[in-house]
C-alpha atoms as a PDB file:
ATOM      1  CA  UNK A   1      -6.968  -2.119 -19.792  1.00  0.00           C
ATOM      2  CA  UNK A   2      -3.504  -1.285 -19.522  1.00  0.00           C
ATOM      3  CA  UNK A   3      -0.758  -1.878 -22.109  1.00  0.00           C
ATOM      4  CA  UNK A   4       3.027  -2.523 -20.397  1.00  0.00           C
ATOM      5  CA  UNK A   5       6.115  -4.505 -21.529  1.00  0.00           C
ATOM      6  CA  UNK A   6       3.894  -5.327 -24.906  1.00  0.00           C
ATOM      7  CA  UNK A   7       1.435  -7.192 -22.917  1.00  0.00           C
ATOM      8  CA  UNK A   8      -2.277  -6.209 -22.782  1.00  0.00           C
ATOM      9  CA  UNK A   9      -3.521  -6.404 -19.000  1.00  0.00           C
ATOM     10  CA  UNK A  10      -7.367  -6.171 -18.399  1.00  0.00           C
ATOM     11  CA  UNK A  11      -7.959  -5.460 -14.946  1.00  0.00           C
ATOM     12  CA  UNK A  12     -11.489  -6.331 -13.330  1.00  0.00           C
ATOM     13  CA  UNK A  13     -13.134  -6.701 -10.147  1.00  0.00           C
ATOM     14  CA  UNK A  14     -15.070  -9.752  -9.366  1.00  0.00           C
ATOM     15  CA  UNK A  15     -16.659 -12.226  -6.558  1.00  0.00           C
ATOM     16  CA  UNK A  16     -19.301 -10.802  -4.271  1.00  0.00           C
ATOM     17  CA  UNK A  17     -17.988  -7.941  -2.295  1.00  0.00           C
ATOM     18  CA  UNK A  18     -19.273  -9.239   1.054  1.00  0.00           C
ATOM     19  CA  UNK A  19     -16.661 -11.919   0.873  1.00  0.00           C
ATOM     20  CA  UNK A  20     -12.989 -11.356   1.563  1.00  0.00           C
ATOM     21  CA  UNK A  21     -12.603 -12.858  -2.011  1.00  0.00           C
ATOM     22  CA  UNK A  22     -14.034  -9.743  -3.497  1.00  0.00           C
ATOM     23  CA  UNK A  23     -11.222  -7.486  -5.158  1.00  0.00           C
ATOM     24  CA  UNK A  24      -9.264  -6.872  -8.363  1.00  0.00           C
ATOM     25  CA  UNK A  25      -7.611  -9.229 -10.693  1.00  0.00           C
ATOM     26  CA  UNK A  26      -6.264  -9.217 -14.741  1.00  0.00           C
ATOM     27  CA  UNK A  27      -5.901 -11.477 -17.270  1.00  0.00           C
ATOM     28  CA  UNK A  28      -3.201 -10.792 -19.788  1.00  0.00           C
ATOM     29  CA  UNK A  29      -2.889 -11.568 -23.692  1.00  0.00           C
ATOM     30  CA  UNK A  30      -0.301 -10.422 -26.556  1.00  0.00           C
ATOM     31  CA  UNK A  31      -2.871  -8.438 -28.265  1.00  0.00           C
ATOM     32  CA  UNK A  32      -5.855  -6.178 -27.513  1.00  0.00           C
ATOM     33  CA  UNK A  33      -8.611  -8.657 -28.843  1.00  0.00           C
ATOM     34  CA  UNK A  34      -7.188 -11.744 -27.180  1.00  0.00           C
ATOM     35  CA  UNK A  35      -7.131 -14.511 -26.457  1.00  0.00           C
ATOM     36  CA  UNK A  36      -6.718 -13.623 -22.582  1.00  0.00           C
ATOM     37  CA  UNK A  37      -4.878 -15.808 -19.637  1.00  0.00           C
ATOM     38  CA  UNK A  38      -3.551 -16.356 -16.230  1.00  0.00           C
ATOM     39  CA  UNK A  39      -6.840 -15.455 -14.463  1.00  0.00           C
ATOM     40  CA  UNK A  40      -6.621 -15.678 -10.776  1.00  0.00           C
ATOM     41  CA  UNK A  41     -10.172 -16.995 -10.517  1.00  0.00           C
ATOM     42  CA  UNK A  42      -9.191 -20.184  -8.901  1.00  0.00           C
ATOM     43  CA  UNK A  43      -6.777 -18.159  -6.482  1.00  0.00           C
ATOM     44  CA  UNK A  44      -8.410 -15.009  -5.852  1.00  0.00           C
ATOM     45  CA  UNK A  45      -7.785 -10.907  -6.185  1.00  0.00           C
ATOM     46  CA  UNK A  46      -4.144 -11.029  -6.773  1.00  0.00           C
ATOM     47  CA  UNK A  47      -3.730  -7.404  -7.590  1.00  0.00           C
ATOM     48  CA  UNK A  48      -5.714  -6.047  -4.106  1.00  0.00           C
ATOM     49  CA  UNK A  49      -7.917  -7.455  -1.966  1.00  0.00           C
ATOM     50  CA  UNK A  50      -9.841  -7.242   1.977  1.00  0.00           C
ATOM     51  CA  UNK A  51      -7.592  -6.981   5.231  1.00  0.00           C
ATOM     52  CA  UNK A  52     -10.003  -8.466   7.129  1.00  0.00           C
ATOM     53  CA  UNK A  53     -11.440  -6.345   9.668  1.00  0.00           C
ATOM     54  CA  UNK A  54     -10.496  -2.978   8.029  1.00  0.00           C
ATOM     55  CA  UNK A  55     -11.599  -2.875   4.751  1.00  0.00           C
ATOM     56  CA  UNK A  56     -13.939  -4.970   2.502  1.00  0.00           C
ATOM     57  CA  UNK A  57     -14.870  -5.027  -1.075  1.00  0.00           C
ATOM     58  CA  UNK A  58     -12.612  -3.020  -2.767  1.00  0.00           C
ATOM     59  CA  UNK A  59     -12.374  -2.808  -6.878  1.00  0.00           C
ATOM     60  CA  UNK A  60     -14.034  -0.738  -9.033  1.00  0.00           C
ATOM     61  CA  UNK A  61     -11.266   0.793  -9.722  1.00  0.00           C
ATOM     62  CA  UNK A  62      -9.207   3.654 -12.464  1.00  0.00           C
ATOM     63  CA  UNK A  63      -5.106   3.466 -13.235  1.00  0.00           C
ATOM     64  CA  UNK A  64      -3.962   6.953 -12.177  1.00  0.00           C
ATOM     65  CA  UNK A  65      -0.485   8.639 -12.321  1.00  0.00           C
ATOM     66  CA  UNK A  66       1.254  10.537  -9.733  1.00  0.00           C
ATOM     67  CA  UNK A  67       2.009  13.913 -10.747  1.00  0.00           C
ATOM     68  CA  UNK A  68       5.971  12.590 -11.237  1.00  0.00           C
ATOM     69  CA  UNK A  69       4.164  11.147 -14.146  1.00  0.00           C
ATOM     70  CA  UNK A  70       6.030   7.806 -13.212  1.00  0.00           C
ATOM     71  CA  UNK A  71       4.455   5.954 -10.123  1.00  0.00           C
ATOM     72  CA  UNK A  72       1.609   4.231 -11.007  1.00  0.00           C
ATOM     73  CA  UNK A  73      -1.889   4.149  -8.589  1.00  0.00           C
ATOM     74  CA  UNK A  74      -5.120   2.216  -8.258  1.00  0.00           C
ATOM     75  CA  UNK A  75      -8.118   4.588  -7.168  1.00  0.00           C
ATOM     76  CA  UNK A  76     -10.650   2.867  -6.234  1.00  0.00           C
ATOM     77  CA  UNK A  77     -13.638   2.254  -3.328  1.00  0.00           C
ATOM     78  CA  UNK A  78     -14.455   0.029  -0.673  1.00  0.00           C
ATOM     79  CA  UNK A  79     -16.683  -0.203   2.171  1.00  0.00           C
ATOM     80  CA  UNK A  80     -15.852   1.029   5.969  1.00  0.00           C
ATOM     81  CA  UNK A  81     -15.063  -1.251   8.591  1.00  0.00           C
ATOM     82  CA  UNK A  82     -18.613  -0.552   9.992  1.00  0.00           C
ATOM     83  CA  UNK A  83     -20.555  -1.158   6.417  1.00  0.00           C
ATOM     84  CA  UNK A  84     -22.258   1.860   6.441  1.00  0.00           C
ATOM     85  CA  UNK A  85     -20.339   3.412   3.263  1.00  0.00           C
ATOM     86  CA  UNK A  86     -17.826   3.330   0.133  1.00  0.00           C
ATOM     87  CA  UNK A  87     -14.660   4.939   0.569  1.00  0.00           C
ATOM     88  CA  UNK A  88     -12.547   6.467  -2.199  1.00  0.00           C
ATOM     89  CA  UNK A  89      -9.202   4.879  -1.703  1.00  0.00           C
ATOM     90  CA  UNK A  90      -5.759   5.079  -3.402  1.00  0.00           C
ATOM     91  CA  UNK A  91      -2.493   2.972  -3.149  1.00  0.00           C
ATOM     92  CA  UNK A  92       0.645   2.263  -5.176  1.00  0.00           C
ATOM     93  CA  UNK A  93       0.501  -0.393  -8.168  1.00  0.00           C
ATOM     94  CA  UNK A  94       3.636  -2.547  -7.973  1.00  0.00           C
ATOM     95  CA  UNK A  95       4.420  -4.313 -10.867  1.00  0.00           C
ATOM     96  CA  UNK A  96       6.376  -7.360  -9.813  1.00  0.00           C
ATOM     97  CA  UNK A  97       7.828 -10.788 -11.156  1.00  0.00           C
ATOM     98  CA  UNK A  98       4.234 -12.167 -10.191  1.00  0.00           C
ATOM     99  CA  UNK A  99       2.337  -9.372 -11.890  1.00  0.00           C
ATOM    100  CA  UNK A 100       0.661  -6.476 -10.621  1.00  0.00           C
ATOM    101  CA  UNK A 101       0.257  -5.923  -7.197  1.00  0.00           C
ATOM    102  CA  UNK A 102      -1.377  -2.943  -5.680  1.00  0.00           C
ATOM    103  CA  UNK A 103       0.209  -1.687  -2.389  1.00  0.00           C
ATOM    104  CA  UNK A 104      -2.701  -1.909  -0.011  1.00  0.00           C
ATOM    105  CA  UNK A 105      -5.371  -1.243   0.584  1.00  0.00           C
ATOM    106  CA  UNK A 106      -3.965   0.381   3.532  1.00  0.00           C
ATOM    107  CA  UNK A 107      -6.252   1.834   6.273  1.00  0.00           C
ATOM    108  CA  UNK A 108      -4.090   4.236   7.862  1.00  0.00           C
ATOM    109  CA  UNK A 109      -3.460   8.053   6.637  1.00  0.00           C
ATOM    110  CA  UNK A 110      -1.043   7.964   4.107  1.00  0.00           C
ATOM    111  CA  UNK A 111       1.668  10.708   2.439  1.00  0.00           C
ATOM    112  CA  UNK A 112      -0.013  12.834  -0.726  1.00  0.00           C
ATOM    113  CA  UNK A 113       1.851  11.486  -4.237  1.00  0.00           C
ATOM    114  CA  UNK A 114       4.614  13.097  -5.041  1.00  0.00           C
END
């Protein structure tokens, strides 16, 4: 859950994660109890989701920020390109006209948070 701009976003992670439409989403509402809209059910993980061939199923994820104590992160896990385990992972969060948008997942080494 994550409170910005007076809105309450609930992220989640749903769909099976051996699909490329495994990943995270929200739903957002004007208070904490509801009632909650604008899923992306019908349009999939809008806030991250697989690159297809590098990473798949990521979600399960925690809000994190950078030691600036302004940018905003997702940690969170997915599996290796070769299956064989979950990877701890962590990319920008974006929040944009469309809503929250995490900046990856990237698959390459990126620089530490500033």
């Amino acid at each position: 859950m994550r409170k910005r701009n007076g809105k309450y976003y609930c992220f989640y992670s749903g769909a099976n994660f051996l699909t490329s439409r495994y990943g995270v989403d929200y739903c957002v509402a004007d208070s904490i109890m509801g009632p909650y809209s604008d899923t992306g059910a019908d349009k999939g993980a809008r806030v991250l989701h697989a690159v297809e061939g590098h990473v798949r199923g990521p979600g399960h994820h925690s809000h994190v920020l950078s030691p600036d104590g302004k940018t905003e992160y997702l940690v969170y896990h997915a599996w290796d390109k070769a299956m064989k385990e979950r990877q701890l992972c962590i990319d920008k969060l974006a929040w944009t006209a469309q809503g929250p948008r995490c900046q990856g997942p990237t698959y390459t080494p990126q620089p530490l948070p500033r």
